[in-house]
Protein backbone atom coordinates (compact mmCIF):
# COMPACT_ATOMS: atom_id res chain seq x y z
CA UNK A 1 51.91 33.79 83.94
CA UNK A 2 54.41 36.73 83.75
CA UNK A 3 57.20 37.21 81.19
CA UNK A 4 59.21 40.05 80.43
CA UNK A 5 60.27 39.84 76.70
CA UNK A 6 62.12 42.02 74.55
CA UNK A 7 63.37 40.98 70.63
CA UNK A 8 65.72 42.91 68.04
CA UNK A 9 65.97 42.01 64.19
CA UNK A 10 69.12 43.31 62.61
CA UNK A 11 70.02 43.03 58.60
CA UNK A 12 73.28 42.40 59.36
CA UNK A 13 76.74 43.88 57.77
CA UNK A 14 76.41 41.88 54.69
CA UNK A 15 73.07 41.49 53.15
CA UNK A 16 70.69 44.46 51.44
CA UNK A 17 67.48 43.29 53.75
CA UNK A 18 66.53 41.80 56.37
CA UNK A 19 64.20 38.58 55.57
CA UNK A 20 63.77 37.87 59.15
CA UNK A 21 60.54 38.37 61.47
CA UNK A 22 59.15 37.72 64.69
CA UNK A 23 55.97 37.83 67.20
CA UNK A 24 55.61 39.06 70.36
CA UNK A 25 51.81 38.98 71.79
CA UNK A 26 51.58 38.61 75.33
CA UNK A 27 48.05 38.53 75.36
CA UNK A 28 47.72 35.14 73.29
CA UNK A 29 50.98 34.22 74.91
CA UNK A 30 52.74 33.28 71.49
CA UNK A 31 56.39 34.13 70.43
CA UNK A 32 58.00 33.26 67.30
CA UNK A 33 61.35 33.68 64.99
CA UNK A 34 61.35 33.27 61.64
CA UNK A 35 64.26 33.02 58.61
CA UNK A 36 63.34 33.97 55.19
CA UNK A 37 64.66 32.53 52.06
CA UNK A 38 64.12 32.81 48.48
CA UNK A 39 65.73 36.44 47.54
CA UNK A 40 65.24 39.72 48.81
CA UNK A 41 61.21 40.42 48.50
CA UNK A 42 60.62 36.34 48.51
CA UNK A 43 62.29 35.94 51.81
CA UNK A 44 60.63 38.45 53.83
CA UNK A 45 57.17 37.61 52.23
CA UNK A 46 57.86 33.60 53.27
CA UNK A 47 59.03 34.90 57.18
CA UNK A 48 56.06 37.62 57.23
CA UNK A 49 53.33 34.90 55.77
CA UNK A 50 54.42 32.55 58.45
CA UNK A 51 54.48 34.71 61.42
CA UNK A 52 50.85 36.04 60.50
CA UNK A 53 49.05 32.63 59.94
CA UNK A 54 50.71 31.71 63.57
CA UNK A 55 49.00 34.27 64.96
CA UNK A 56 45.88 34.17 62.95
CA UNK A 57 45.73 30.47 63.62
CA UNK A 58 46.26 31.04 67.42
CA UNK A 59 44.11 33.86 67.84
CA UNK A 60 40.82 31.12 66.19
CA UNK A 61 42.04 28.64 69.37
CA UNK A 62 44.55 26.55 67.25
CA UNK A 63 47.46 25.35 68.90
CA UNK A 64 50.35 26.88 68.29
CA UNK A 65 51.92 23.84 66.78
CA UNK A 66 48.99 23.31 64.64
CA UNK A 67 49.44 26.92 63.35
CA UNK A 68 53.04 26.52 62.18
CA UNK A 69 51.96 23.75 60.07
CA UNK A 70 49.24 26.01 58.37
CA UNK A 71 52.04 28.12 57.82
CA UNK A 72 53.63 26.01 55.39
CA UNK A 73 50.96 25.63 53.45
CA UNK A 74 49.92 29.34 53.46
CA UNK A 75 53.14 30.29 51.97
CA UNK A 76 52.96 27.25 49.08
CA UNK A 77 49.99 28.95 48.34
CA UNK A 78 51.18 32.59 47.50
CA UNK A 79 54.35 31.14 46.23
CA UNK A 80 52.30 29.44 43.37
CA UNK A 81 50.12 32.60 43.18
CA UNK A 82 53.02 34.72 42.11
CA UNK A 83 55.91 32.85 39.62
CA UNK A 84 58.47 35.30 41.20
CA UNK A 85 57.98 33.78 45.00
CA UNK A 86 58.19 30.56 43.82
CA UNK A 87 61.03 27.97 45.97
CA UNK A 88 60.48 30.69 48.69
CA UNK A 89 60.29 29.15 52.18
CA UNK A 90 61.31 30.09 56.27
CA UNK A 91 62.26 28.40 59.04
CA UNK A 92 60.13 29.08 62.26
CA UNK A 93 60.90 28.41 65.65
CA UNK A 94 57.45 29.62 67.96
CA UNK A 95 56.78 29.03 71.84
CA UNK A 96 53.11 28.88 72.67
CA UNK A 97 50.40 25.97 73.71
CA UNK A 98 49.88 22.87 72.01
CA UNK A 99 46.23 21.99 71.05
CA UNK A 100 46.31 20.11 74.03
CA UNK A 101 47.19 23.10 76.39
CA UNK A 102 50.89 22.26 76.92
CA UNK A 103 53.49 24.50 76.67
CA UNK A 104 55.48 23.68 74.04
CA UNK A 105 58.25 25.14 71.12
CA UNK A 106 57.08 24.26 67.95
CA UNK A 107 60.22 24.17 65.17
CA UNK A 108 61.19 23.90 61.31
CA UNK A 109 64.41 24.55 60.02
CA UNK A 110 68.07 26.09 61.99
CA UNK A 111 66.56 28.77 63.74
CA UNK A 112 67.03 27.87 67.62
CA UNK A 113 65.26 28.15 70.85
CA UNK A 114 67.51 27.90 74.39
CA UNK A 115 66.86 28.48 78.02
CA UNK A 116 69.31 29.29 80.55
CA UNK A 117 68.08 27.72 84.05
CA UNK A 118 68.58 30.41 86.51
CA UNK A 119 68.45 30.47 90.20
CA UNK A 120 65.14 31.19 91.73
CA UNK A 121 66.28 34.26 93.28
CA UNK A 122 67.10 36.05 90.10
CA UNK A 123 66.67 36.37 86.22
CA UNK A 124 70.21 36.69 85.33
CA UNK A 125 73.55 35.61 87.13
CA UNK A 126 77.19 35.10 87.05
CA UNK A 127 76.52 31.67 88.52
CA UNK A 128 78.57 29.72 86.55
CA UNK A 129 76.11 26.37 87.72
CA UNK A 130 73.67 28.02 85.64
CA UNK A 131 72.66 25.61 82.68
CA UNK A 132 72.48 26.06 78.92
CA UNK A 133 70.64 23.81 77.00
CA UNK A 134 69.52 24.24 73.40
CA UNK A 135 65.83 23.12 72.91
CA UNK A 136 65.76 22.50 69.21
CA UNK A 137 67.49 20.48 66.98
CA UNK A 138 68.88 21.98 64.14
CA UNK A 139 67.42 20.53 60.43
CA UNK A 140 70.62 20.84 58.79
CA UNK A 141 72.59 18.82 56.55
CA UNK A 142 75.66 19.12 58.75
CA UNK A 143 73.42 18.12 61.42
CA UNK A 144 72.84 15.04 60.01
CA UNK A 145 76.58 14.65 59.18
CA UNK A 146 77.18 14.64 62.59
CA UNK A 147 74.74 12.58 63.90
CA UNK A 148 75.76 9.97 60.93
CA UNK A 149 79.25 10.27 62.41
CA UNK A 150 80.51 11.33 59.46
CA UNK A 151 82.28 14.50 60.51
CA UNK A 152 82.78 16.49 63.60
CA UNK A 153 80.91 19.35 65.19
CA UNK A 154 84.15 21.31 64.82
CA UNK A 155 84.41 19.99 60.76
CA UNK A 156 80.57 21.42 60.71
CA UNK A 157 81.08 24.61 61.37
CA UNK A 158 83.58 24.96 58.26
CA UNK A 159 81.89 22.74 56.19
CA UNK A 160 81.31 24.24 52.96
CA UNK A 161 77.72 22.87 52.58
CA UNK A 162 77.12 24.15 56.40
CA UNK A 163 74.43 26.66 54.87
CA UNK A 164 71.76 23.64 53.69
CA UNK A 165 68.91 22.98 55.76
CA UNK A 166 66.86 20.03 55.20
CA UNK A 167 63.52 21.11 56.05
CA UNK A 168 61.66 24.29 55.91
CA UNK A 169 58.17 25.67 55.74
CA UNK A 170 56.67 26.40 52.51
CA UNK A 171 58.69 24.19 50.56
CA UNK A 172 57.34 21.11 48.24
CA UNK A 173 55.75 18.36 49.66
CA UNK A 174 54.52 18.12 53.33
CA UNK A 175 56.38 19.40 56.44
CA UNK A 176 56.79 17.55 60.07
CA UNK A 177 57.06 20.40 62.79
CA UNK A 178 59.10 19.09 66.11
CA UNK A 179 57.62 20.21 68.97
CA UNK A 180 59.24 19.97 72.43
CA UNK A 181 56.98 20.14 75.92
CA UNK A 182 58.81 22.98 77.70
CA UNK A 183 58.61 23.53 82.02
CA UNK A 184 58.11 27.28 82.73
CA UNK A 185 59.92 28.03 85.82
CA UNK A 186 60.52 31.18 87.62
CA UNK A 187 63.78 32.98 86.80
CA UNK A 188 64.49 30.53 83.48
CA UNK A 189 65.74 32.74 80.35
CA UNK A 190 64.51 31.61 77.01
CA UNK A 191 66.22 32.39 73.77
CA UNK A 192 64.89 32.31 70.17
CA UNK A 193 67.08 33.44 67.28
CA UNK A 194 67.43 32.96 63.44
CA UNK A 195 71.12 31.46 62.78
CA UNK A 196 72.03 35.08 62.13
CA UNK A 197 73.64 34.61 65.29
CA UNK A 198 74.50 30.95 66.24
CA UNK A 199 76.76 31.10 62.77
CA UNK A 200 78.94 33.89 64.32
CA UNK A 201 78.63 33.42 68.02
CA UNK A 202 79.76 30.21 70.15
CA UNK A 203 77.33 28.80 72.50
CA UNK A 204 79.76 29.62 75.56
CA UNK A 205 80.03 33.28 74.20
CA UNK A 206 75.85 33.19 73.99
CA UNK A 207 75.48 31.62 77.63
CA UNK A 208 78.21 34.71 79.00
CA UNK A 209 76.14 37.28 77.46
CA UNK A 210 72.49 35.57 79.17
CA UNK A 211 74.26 35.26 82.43
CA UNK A 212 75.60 38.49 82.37
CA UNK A 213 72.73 40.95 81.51
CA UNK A 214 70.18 41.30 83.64
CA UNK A 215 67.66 43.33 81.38
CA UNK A 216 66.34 41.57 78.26
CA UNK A 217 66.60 44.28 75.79
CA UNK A 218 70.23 45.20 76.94
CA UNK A 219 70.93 40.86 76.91
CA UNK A 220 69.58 41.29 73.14
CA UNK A 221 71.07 44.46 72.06
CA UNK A 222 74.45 42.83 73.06
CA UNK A 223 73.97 39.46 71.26
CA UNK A 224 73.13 41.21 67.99
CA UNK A 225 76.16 43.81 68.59
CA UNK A 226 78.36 40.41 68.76
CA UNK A 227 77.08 38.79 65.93
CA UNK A 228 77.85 41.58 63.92
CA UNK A 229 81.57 42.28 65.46
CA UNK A 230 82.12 38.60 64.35
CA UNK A 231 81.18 39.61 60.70
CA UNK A 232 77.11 40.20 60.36
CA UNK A 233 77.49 37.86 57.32
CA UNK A 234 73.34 37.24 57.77
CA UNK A 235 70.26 39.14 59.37
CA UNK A 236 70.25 38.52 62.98
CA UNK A 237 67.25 38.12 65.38
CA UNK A 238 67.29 37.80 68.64
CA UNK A 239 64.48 36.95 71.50
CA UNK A 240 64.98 36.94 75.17
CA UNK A 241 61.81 36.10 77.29
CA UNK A 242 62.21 35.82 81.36
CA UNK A 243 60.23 33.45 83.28
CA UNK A 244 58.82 36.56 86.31
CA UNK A 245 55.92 34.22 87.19
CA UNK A 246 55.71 30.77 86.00
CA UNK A 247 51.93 30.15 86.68
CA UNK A 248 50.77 28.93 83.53
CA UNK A 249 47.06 29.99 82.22
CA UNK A 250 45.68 29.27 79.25
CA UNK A 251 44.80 32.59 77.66
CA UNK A 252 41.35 33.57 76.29
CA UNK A 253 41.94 33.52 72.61
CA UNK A 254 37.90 35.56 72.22
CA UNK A 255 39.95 38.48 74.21
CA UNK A 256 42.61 38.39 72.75
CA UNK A 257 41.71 38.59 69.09
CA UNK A 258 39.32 41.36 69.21
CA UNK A 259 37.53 41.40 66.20
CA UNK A 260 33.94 44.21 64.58
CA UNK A 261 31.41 42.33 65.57
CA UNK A 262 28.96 41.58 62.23
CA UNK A 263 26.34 43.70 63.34
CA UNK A 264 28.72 47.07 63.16
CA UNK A 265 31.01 46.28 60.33
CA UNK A 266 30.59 48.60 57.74
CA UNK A 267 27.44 47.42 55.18
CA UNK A 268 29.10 47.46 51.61
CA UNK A 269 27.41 50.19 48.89
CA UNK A 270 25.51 48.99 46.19
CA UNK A 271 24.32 50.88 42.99
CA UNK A 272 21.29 48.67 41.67
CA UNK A 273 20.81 50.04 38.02
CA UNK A 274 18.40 47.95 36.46
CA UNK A 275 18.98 44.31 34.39
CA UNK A 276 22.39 45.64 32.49
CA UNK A 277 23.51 46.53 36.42
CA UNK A 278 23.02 43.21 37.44
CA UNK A 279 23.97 41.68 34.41
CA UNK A 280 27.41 43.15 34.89
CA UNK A 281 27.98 42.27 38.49
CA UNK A 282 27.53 38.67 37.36
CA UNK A 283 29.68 38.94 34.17
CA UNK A 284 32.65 40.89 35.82
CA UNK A 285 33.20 38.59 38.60
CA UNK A 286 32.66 35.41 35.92
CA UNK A 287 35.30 37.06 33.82
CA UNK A 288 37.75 37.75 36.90
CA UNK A 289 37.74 34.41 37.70
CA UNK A 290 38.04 32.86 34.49
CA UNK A 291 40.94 34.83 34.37
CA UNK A 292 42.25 33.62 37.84
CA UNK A 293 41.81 29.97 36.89
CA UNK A 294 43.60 30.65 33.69
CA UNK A 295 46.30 32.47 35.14
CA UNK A 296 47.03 30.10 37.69
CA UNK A 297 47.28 27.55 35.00
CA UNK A 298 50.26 28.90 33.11
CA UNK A 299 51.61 29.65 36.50
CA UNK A 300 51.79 26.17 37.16
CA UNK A 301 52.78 24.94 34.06
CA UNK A 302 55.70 27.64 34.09
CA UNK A 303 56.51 26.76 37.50
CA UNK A 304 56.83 23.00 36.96
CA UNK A 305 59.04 23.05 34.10
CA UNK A 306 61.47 25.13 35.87
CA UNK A 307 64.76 23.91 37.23
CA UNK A 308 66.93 20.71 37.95
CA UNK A 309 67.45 18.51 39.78
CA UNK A 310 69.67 15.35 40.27
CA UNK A 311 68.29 11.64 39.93
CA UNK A 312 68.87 8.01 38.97
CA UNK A 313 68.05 5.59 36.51
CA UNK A 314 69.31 2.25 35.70
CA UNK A 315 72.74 2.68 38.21
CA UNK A 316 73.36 5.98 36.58
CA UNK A 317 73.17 9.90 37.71
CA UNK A 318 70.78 11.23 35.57
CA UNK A 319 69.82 15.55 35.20
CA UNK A 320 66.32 15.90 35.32
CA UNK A 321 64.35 19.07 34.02
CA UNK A 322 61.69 20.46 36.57
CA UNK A 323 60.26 19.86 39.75
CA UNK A 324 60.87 16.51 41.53
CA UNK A 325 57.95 14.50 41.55
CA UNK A 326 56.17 16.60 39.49
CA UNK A 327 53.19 19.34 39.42
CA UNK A 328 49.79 18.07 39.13
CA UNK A 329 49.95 16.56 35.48
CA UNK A 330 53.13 17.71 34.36
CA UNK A 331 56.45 15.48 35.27
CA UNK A 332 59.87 15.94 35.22
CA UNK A 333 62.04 15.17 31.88
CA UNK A 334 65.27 13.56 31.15
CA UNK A 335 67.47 16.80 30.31
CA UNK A 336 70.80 15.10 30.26
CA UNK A 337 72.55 11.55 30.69
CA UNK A 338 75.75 11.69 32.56
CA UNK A 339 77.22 7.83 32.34
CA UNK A 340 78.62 8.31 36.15
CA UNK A 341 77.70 5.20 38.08
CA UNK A 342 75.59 5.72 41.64
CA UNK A 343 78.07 3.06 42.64
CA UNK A 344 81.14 4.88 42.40
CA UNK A 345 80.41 7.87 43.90
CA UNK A 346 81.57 8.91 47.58
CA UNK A 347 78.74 8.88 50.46
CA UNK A 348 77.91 12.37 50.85
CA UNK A 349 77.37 12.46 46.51
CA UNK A 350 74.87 9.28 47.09
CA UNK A 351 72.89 11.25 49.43
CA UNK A 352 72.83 14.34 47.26
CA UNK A 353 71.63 11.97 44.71
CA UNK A 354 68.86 10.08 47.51
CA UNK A 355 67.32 13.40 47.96
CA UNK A 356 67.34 14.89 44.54
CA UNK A 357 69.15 18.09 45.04
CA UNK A 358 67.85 20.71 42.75
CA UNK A 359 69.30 23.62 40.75
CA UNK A 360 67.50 26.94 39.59
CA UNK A 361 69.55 26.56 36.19
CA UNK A 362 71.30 24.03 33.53
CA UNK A 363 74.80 25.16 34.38
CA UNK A 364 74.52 25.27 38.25
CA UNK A 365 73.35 21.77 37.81
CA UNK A 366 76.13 20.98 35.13
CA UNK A 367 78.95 22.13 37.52
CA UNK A 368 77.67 20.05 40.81
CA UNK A 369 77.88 17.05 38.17
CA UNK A 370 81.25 17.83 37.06
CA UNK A 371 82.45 18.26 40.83
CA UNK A 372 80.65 15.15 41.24
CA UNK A 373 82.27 13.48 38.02
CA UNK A 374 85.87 14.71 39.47
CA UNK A 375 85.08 13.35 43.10
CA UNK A 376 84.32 10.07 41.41
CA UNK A 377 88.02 10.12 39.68
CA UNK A 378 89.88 11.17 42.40
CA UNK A 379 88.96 9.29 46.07
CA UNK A 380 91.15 11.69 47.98
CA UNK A 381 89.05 14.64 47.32
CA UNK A 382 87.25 15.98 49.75
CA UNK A 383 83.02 15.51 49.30
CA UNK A 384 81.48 18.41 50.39
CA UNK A 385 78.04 17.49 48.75
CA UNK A 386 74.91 15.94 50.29
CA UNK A 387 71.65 16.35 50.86
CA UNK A 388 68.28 17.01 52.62
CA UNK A 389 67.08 14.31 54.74
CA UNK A 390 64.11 14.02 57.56
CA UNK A 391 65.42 14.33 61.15
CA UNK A 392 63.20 12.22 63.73
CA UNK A 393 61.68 14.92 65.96
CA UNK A 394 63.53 14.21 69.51
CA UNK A 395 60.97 12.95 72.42
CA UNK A 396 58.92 15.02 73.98
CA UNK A 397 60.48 16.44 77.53
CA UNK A 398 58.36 15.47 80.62
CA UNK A 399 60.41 16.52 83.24
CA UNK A 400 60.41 19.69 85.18
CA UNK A 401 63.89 20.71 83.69
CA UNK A 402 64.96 19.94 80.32
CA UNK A 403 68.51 18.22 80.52
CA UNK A 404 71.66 20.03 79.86
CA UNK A 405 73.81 19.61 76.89
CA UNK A 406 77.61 20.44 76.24
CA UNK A 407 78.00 23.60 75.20
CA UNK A 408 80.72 23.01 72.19
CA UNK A 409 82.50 25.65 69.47
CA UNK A 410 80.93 23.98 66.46
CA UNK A 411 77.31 23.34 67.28
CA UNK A 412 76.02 26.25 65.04
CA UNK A 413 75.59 26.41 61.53
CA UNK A 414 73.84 29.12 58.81
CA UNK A 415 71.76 28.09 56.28
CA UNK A 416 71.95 29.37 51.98
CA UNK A 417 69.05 30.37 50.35
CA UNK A 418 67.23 27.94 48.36
């Protein structure tokens, strides 16, 4: 198989850095897009730390669904390692093979993967038969909004809670990665990108841009260049791969991953100096650990008394104090009763409630209860509060093309950090 691939991350007009990443490896035929959140140095360690266990876990034969799953758990593990990434998390949306040796796009979170089916007889096209069809489904709350019926695409693009995703790698708990079965055929454009761009660009305004450019780099170049005309408000990454020959062959991950072979890695130097020596190579090490283990203790104790969130006892909204569902041994408290009935409140408040939204601090928790409170009072105000729910992972495509979808002005959304 032949591609010809060519990706551009951009910070944006608005924000300091640029928390995205991606992959690009031919050779173990992997390529990836990933959204950081969690601040500045958080964000790009969560989209880094993602995008290297993929390709670690590729390059050791995993499939590249598999792999994206690891990542979550690699990045709860530095997260908890250091108090100041902690609540950091990505999204990640990866094309690669399954562990069974399909092609497939493995997904977590708003970032989005396309193709544009293109006539055989060239990559790109004014055709306007061509068909756009978005791969992945976003995990969004407005997503779920619409899919409730609740509100309309064009109501989810201004929806003031447009920027909450409901499921992302590296936050609590476990993660459920969607993975799609993709057909590779010649001439077919695919598209990865972080919702940098989907939240300023319409889909019709993407698919004019893929028809129109016939070299990858220049059809990315121009998608970023539009994103930020439209405002830049995020970091914007964009991925363009053409389909040149659609033969697929599983590539040989030994190759690939070249690694020193034991026998010629460097031997590590060591100064033997008696019984104190050796004494001292044990204690040191005892003592570092020691040290680890009792570091990593008040790191989790610190960690799970931190924050808010939202819950319910006995009819009523309760605020809790720390992490839902605990840490190890220590569980949430009761910080505050509020005496607002679960009852009362509008929909989109009893799903913020259902999925414990949380709150890095007392007063950013006290204001979404007295919004909350006020909603409750008055029923014509608008609820623009909800939550994070589980989206079922759509069926896996067996046919040669994957059907087309509408192309609409409100089908993208942007995500807030966490």
């Amino acid at each position: 198989m032949k591609v010809d691939v060519a990706a551009i991350s951009d910070t944006g007009r608005v924000r300091e850095a640029n928390e995205d990443a991606f992959l690009v490896d031919r050779d173990l035929f992997v390529f990836a897009v990933a959204d950081g959140m969690g601040g500045h140095v958080a964000g790009e360690i969560a989209s880094a730390t993602a995008i290297e266990t993929v390709r670690a876990g590729v390059a050791g034969g995993a499939g590249v669904d598999v792999s994206v799953k690891n990542a979550h758990g690699a990045i709860k593990s530095k997260a908890k390692s250091d108090s100041e990434l902690a609540g950091m998390g990505t999204t990640l949306t990866a094309i690669g093979f399954s562990g069974d040796k399909k092609l497939v796009v493995a997904h977590v979170g708003d970032s989005r993967a396309y193709v544009l089916h293109q006539p055989l007889d060239g990559v790109a096209s004014s055709d306007t038969s061509t068909e756009l069809v978005r791969i992945t489904k976003d995990h969004s709350l407005v997503e779920e909004l619409v899919d409730a019926g609740e509100i309309t695409e064009e109501e989810a693009n201004v929806h003031p809670r447009r920027s909450v995703i409901t499921r992302a790698l590296g936050i609590d708990g476990e993660v459920e990665v969607d993975t799609y079965e993709i057909p590779f055929l010649k001439g077919d454009r695919y598209l990865l990108c972080s919702d940098g761009l989907t939240s300023m660009v319409r889909d019709e305004e993407i698919l004019e841009v893929l028809r129109s450019e016939k070299i990858p780099n220049d059809c990315a170049r121009e998608l970023v260049s539009k994103a930020n005309q439209a405002g830049g408000n995020d970091n914007i990454t964009v991925m363009i791969i053409d389909v040149i020959d659609p033969e697929l062959v599983i590539p040989d991950t030994r190759a690939a991953a070249v690694s020193i072979p034991a026998d010629k890695a460097e031997k590590p130097a060591i100064n033997k100096k008696g019984r104190f020596g050796f004494f001292l190579r044990i204690l040191i090490p005892t003592l570092i650990v020691v040290g680890l283990f009792f570091g990593a203790y008040l790191t989790a104790k610190h960690f799970a008394h931190q924050g808010y969130f939202i819950d319910e006892k006995n009819g009523e909204i309760v605020l809790m104090e720390g992490k839902y569902g605990g840490v190890l041994w220590w569980d949430p408290e009761l910080n505050s009763e509020t005496g607002i009935e679960v009852k009362n409140l509008t929909s989109g408040d009893k799903l913020l409630v259902k999925r414990h939204e949380s709150y890095s601090t007392r007063k950013e928790a006290l204001d979404r209860l007295e919004e909350i409170r006020n909603r409750q009072l008055d029923p014509t105000a608008i609820d623009d509060s909800s939550s994070e729910s589980t989206t079922t992972s759509p069926s896996t495509q067996n046919s040669s093309r994957i059907p087309p979808i509408t192309v609409t002005n409100g089908s993208s959304v942007s995500r807030e950090d966490l």
